[in-house]
N, C-alpha and C. Protein backbone atom coordinates (compact mmCIF):
# COMPACT_ATOMS: atom_id res chain seq x y z
N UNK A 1 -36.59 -15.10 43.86
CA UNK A 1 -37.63 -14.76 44.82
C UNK A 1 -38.91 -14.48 44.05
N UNK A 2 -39.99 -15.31 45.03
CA UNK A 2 -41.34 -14.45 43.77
C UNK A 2 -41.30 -13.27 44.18
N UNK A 3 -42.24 -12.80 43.33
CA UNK A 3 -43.01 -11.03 43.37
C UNK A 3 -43.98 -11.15 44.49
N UNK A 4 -43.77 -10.18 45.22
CA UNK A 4 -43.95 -9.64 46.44
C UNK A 4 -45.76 -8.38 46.56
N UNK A 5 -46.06 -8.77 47.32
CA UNK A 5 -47.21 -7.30 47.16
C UNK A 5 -47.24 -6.61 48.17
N UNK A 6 -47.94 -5.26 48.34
CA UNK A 6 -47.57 -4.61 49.79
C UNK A 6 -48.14 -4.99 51.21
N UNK A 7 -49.00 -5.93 51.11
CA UNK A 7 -49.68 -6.57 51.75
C UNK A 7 -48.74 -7.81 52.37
N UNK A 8 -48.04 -8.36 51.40
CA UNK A 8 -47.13 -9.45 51.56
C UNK A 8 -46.28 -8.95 52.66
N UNK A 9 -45.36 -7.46 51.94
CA UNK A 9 -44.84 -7.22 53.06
C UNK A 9 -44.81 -6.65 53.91
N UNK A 10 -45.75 -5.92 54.58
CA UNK A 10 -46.40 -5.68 55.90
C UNK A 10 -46.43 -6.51 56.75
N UNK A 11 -46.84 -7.86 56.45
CA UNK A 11 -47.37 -9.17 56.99
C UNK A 11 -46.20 -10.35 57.22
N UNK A 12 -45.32 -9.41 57.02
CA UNK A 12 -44.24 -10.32 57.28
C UNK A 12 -43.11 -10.16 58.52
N UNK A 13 -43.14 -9.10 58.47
CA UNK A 13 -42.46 -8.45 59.98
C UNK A 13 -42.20 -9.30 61.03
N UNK A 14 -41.76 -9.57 61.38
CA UNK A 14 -41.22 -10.28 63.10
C UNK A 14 -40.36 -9.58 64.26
N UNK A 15 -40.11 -8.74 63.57
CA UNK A 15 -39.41 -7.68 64.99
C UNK A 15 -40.19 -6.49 65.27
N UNK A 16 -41.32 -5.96 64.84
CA UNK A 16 -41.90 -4.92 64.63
C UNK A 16 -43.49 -4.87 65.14
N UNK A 17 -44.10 -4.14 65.52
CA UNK A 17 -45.35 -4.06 65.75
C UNK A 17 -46.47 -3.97 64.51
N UNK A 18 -47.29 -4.34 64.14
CA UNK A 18 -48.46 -4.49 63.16
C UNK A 18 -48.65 -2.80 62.78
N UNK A 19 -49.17 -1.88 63.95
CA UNK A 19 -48.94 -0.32 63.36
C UNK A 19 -47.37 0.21 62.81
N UNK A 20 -46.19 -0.56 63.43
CA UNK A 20 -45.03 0.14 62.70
C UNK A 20 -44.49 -0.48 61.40
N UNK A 21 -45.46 -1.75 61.09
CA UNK A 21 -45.64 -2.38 60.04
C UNK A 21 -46.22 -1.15 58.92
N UNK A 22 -47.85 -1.41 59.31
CA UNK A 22 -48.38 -0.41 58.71
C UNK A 22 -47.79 0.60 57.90
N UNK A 23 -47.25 1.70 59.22
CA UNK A 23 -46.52 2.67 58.50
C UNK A 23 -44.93 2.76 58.04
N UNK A 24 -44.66 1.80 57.88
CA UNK A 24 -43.50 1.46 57.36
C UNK A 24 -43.32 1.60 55.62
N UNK A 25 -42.15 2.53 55.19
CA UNK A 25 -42.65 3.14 53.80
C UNK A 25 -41.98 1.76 53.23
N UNK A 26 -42.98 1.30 52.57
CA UNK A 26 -42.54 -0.01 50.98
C UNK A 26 -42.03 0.32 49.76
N UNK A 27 -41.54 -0.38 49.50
CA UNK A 27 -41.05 0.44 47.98
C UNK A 27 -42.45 0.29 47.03
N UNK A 28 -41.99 1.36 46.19
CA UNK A 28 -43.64 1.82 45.08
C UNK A 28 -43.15 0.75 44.19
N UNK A 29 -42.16 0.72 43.68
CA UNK A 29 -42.21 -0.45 42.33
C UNK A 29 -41.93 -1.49 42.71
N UNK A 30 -42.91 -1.88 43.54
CA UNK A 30 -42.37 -3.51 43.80
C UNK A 30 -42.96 -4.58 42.65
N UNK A 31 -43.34 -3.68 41.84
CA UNK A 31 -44.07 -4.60 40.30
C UNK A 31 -43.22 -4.08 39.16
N UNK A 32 -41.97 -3.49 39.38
CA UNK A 32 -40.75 -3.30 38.02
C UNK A 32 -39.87 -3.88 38.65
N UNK A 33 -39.56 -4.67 39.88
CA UNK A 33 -38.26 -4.96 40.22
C UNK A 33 -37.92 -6.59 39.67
N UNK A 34 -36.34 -6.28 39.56
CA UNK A 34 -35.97 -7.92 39.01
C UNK A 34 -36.29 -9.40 39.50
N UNK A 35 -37.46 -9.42 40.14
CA UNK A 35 -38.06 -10.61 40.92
C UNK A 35 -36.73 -11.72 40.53
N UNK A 36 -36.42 -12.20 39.47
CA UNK A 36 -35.28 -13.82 39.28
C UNK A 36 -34.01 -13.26 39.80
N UNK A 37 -33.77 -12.20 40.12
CA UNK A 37 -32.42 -11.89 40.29
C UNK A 37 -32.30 -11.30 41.81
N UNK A 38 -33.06 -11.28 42.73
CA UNK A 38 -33.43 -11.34 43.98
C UNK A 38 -33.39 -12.74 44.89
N UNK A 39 -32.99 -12.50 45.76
CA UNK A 39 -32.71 -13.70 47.10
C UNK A 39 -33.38 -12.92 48.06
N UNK A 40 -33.54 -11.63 48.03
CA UNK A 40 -34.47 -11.08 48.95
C UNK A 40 -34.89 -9.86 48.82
N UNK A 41 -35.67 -9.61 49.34
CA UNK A 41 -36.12 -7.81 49.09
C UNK A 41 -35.63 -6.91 49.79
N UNK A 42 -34.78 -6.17 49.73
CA UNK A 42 -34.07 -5.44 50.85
C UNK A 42 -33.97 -3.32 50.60
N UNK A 43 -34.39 -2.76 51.34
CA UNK A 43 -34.50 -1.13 50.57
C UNK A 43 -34.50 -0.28 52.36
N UNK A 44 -34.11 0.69 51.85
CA UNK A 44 -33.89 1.61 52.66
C UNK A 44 -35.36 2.40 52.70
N UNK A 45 -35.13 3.33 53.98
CA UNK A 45 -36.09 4.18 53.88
C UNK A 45 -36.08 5.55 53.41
N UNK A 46 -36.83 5.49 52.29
CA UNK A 46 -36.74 7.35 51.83
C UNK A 46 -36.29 8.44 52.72
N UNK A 47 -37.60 8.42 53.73
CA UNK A 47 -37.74 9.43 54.30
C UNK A 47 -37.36 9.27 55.97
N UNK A 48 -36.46 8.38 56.25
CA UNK A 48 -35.86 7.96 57.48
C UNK A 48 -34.38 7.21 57.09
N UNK A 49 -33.45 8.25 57.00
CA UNK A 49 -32.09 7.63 56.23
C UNK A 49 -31.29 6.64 57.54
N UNK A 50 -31.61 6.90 58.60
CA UNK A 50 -31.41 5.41 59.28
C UNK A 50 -31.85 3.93 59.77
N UNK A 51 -32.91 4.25 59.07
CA UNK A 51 -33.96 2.60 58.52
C UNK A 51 -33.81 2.29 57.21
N UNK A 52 -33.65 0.87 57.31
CA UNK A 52 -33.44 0.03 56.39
C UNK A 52 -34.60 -1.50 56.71
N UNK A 53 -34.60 -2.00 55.45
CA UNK A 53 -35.64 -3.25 55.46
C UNK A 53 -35.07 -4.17 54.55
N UNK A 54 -35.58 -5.78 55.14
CA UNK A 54 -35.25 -6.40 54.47
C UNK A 54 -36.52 -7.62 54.27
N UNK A 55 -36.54 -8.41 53.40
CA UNK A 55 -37.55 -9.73 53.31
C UNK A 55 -37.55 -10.81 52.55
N UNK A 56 -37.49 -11.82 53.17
CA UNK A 56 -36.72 -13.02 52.68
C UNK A 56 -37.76 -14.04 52.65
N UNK A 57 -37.87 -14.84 51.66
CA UNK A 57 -38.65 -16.28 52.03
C UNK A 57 -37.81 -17.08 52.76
N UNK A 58 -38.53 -17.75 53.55
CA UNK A 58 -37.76 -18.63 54.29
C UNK A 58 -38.49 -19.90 54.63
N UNK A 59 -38.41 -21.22 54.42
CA UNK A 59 -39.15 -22.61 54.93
C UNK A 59 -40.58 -21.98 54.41
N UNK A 60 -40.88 -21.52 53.05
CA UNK A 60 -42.13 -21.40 52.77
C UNK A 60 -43.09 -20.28 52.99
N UNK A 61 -42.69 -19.05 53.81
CA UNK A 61 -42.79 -18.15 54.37
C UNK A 61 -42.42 -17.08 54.24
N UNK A 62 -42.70 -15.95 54.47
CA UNK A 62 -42.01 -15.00 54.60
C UNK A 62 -41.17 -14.46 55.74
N UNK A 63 -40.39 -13.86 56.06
CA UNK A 63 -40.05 -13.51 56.80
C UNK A 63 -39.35 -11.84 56.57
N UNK A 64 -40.17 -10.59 57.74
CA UNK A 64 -39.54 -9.20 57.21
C UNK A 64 -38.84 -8.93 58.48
N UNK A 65 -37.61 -7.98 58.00
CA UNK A 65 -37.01 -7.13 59.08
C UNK A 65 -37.10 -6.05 59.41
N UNK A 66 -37.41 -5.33 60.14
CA UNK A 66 -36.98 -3.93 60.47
C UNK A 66 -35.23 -3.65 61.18
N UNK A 67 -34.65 -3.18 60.46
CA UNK A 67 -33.21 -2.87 61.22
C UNK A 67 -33.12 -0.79 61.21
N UNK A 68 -32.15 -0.85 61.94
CA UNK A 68 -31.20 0.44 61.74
C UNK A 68 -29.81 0.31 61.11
N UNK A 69 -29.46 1.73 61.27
CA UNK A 69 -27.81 1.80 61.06
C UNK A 69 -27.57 3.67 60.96
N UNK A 70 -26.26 3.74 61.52
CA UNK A 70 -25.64 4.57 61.60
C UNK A 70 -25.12 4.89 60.27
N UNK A 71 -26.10 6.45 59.50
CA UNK A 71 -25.69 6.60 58.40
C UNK A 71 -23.94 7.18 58.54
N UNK A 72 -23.14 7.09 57.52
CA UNK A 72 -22.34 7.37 56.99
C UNK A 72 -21.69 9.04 57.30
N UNK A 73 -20.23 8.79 58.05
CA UNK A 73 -19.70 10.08 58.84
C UNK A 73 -19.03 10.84 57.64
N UNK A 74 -18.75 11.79 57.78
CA UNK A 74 -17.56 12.04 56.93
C UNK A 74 -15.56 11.90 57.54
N UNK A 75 -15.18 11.44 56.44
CA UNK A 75 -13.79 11.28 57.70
C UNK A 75 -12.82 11.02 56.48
N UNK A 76 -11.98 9.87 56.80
CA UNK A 76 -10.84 9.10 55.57
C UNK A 76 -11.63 8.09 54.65
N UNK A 77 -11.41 8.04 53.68
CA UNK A 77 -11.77 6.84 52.58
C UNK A 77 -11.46 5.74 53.63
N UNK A 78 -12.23 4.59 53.52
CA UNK A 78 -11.64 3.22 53.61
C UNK A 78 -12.40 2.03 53.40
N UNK A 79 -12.25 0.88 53.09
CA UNK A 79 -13.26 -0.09 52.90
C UNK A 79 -13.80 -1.10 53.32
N UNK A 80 -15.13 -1.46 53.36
CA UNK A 80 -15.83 -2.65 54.06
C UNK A 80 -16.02 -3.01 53.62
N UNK A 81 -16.50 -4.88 54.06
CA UNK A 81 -16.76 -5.63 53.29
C UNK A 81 -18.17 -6.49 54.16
N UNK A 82 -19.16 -6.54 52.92
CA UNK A 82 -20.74 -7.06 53.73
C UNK A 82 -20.67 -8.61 54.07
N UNK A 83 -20.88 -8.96 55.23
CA UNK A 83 -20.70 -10.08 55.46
C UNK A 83 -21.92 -11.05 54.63
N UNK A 84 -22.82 -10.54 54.42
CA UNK A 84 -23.58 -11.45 53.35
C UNK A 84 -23.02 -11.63 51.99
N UNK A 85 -22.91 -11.24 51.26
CA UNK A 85 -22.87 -10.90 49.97
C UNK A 85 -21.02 -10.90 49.84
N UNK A 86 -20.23 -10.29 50.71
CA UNK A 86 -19.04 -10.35 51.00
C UNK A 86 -18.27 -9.21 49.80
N UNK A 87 -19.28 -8.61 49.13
CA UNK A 87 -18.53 -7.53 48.15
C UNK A 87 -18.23 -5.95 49.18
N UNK A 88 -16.84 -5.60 48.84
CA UNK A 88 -16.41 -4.32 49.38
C UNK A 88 -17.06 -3.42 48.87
N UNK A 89 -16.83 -2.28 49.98
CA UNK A 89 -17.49 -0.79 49.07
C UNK A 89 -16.26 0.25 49.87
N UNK A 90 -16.70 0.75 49.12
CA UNK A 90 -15.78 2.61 49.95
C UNK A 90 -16.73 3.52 51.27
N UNK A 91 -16.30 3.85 52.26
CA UNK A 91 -17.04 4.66 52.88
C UNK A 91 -18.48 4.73 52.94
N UNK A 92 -19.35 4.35 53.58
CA UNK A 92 -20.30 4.54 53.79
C UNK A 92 -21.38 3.34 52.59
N UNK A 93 -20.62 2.46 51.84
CA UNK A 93 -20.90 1.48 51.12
C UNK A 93 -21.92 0.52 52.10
N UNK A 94 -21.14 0.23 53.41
CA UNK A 94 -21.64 -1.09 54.35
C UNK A 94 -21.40 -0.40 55.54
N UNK A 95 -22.65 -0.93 56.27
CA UNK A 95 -22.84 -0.17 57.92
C UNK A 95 -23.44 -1.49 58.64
N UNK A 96 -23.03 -1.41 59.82
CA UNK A 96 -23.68 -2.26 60.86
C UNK A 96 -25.05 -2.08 60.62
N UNK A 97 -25.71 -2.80 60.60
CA UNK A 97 -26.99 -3.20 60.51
C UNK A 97 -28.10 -3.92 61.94
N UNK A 98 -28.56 -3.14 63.09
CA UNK A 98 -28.93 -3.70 64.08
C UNK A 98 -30.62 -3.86 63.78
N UNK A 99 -31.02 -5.33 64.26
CA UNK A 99 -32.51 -5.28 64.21
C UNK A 99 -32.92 -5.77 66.04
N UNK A 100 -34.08 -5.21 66.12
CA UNK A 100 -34.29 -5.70 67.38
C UNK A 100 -34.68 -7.10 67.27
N UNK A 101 -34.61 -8.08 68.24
CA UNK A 101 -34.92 -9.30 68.38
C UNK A 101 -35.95 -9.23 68.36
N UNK A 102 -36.81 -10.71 67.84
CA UNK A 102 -38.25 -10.92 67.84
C UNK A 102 -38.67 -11.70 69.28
N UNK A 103 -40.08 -10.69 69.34
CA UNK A 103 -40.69 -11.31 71.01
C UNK A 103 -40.56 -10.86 71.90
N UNK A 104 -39.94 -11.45 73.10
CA UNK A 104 -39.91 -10.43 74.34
C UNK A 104 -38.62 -10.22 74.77
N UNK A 105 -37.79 -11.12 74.02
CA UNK A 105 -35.75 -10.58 73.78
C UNK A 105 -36.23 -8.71 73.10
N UNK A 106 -36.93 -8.66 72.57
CA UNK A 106 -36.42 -7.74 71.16
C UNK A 106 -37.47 -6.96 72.53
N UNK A 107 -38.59 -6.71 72.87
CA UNK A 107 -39.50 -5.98 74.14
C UNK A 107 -38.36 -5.37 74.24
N UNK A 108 -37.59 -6.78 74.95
CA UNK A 108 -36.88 -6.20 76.69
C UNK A 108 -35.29 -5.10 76.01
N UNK A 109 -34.87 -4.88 74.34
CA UNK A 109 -34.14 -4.02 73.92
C UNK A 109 -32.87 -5.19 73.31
N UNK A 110 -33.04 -6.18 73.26
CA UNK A 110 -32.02 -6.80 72.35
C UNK A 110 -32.23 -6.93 70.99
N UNK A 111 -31.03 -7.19 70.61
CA UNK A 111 -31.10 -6.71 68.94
C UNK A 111 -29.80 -7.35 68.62
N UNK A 112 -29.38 -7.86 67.35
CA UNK A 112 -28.96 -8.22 66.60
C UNK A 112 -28.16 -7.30 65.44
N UNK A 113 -26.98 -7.34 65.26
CA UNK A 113 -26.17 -6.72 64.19
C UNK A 113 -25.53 -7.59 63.27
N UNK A 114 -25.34 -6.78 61.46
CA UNK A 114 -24.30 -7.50 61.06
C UNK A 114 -23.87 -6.53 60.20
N UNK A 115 -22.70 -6.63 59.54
CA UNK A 115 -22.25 -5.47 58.29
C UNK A 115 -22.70 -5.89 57.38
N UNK A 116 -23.68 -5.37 57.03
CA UNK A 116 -24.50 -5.54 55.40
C UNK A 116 -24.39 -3.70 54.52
N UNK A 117 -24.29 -4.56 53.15
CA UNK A 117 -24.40 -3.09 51.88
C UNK A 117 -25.42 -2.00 52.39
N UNK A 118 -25.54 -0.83 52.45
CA UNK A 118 -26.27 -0.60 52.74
C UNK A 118 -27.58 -0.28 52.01
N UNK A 119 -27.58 -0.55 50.75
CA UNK A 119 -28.42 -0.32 49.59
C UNK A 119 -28.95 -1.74 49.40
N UNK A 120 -28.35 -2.68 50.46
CA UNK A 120 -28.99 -4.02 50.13
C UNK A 120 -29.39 -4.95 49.07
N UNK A 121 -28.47 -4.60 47.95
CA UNK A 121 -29.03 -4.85 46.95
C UNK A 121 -27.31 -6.08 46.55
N UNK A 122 -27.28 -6.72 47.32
CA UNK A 122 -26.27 -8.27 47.33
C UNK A 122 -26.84 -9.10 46.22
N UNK A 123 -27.85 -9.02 45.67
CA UNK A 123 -28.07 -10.28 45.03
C UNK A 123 -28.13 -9.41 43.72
N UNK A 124 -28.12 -9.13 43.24
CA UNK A 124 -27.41 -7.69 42.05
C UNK A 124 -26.21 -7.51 42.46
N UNK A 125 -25.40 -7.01 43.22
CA UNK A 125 -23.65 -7.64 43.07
C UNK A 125 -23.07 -8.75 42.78
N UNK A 126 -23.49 -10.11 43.73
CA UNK A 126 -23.13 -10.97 42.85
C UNK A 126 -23.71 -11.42 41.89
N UNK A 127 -24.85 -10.78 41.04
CA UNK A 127 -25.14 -11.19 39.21
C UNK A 127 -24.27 -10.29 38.95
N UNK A 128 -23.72 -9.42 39.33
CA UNK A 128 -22.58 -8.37 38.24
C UNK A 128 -24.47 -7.39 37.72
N UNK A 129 -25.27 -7.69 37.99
CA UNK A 129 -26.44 -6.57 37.60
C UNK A 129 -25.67 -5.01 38.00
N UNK A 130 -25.05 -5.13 38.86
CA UNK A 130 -24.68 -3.71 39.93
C UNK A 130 -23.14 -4.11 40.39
N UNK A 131 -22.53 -2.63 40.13
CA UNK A 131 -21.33 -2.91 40.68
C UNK A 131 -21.11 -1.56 41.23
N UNK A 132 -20.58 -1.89 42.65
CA UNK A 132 -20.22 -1.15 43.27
C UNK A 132 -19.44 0.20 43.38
N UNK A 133 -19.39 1.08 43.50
CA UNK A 133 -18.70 2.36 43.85
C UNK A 133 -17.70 2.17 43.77
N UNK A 134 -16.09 2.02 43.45
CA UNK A 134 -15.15 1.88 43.46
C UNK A 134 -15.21 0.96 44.24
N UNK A 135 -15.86 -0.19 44.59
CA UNK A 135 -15.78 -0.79 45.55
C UNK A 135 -15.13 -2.58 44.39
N UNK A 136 -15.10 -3.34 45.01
CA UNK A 136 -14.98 -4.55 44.01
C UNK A 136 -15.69 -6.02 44.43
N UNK A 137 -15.66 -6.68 43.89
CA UNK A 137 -16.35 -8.29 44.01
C UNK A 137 -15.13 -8.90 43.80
N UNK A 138 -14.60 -9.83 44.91
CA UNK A 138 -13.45 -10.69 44.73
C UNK A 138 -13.50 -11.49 43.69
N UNK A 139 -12.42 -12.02 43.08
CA UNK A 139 -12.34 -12.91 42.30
C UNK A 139 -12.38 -14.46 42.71
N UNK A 140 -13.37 -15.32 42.35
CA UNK A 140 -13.69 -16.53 43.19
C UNK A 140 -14.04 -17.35 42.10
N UNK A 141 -13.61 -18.85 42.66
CA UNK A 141 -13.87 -19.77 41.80
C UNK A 141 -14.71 -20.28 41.95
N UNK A 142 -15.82 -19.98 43.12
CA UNK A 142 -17.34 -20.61 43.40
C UNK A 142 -18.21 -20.28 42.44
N UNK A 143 -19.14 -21.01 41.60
CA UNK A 143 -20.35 -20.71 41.12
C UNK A 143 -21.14 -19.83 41.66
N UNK A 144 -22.14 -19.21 40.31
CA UNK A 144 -22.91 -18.32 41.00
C UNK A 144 -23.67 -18.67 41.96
N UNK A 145 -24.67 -19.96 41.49
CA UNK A 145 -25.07 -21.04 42.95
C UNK A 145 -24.50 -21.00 44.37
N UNK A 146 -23.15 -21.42 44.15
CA UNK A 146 -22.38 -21.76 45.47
C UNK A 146 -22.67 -20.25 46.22
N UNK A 147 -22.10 -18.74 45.63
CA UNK A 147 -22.07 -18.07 45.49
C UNK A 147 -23.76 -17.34 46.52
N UNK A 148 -24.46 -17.71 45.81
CA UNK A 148 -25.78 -17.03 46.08
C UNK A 148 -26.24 -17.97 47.40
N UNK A 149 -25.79 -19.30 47.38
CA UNK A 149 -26.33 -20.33 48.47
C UNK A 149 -25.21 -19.57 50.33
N UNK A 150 -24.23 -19.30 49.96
CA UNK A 150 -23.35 -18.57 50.83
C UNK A 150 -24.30 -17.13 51.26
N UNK A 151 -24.36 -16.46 50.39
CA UNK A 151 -25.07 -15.05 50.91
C UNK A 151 -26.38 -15.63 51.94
N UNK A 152 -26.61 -16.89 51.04
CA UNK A 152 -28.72 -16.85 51.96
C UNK A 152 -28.01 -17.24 53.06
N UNK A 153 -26.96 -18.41 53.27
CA UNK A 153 -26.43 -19.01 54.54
C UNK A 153 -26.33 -17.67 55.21
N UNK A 154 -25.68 -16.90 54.22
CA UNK A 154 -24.90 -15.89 55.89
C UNK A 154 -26.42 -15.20 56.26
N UNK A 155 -27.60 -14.74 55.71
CA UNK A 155 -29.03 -14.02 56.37
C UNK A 155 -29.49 -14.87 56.80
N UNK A 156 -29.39 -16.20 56.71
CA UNK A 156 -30.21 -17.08 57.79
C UNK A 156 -29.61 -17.14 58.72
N UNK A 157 -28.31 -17.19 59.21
CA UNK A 157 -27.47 -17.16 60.07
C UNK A 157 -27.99 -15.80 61.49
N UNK A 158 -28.35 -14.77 60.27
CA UNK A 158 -28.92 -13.34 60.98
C UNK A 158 -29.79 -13.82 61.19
N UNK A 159 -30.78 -13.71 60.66
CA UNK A 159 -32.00 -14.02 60.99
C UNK A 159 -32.30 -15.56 62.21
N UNK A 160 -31.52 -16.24 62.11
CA UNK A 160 -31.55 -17.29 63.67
C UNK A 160 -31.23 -16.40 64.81
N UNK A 161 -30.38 -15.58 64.64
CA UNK A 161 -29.85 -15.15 65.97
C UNK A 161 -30.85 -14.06 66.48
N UNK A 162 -31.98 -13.69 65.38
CA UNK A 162 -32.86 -12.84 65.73
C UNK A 162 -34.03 -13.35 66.47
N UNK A 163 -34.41 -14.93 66.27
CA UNK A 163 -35.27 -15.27 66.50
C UNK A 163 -34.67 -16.21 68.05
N UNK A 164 -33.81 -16.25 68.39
CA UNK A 164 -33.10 -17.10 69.52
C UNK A 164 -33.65 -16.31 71.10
């Protein structure tokens, strides 16, 4: 992915209003992060632990999300697995992920879910950059390619059903 500026991603939003753009917190180091080892930009919110963001190039473009999710209960250990990226975690690793639809689906209160990491950071699990919490990365005979071309399939997949 190229390097990103805060301007970039403000301006990229499609489910969101231009002021909830605005104030939407960006990450500060978006000029130390691993730009070659990214498929997308994806970060939580500091100071709103049930917002999460994501931003992807797409057909030349950008494209940003605003989602939610239901932080993390306390209860029994057990494990999920992110349908993008497809690496497990323990408890509170991966949460449903809902974004409102873009336009007047997303107005009228529809929205879109999927189980994604919740630290969003899939494209650093599968480089092995980051490994999970007791969590694991299956053992697979796909290339990292094949590998990384599967994760974008499965967010474009999200991202169609957002824009439908």
């Amino acid at each position: 992915m190229r390097a990103l500026t805060e301007q970039d991603v403000r301006t990229s939003f499609i489910n969101c209003s231009k002021g909830e753009a605005r104030r939407l917190a960006v990450p500060r180091d978006l000029g130390e992060l691993p730009w070659d080892d990214l498929d997308f930009l994806g970060w939580r919110d500091p100071g709103a632990p049930d917002r999460s963001y994501l931003v992807v190039e797409r057909d030349e473009r950008l494209v940003g999300v605003a989602m939610r999710f239901q932080p993390a209960q306390r209860g029994f250990l057990h494990r999920s697995m992110c349908s993008l990226c497809l690496t497990t975690h323990p408890r509170g690793g991966v949460a449903l992920m809902t974004a409102r639809k873009a336009g007047p689906a997303g107005r009228e209160g529809n929205s879109v879910g999927a189980y994604m990491c919740t630290d969003l950071a899939c494209s650093l699990y599968l480089r092995g950059r980051k490994v999970p919490e007791t969590g694991a990365r299956f053992e697979e005979s796909l290339t990292l390619d094949e590998r990384i071309a599967r994760t974008t399939g499965n967010l474009c997949a999200f991202l169609d059903k957002l824009t439908a």
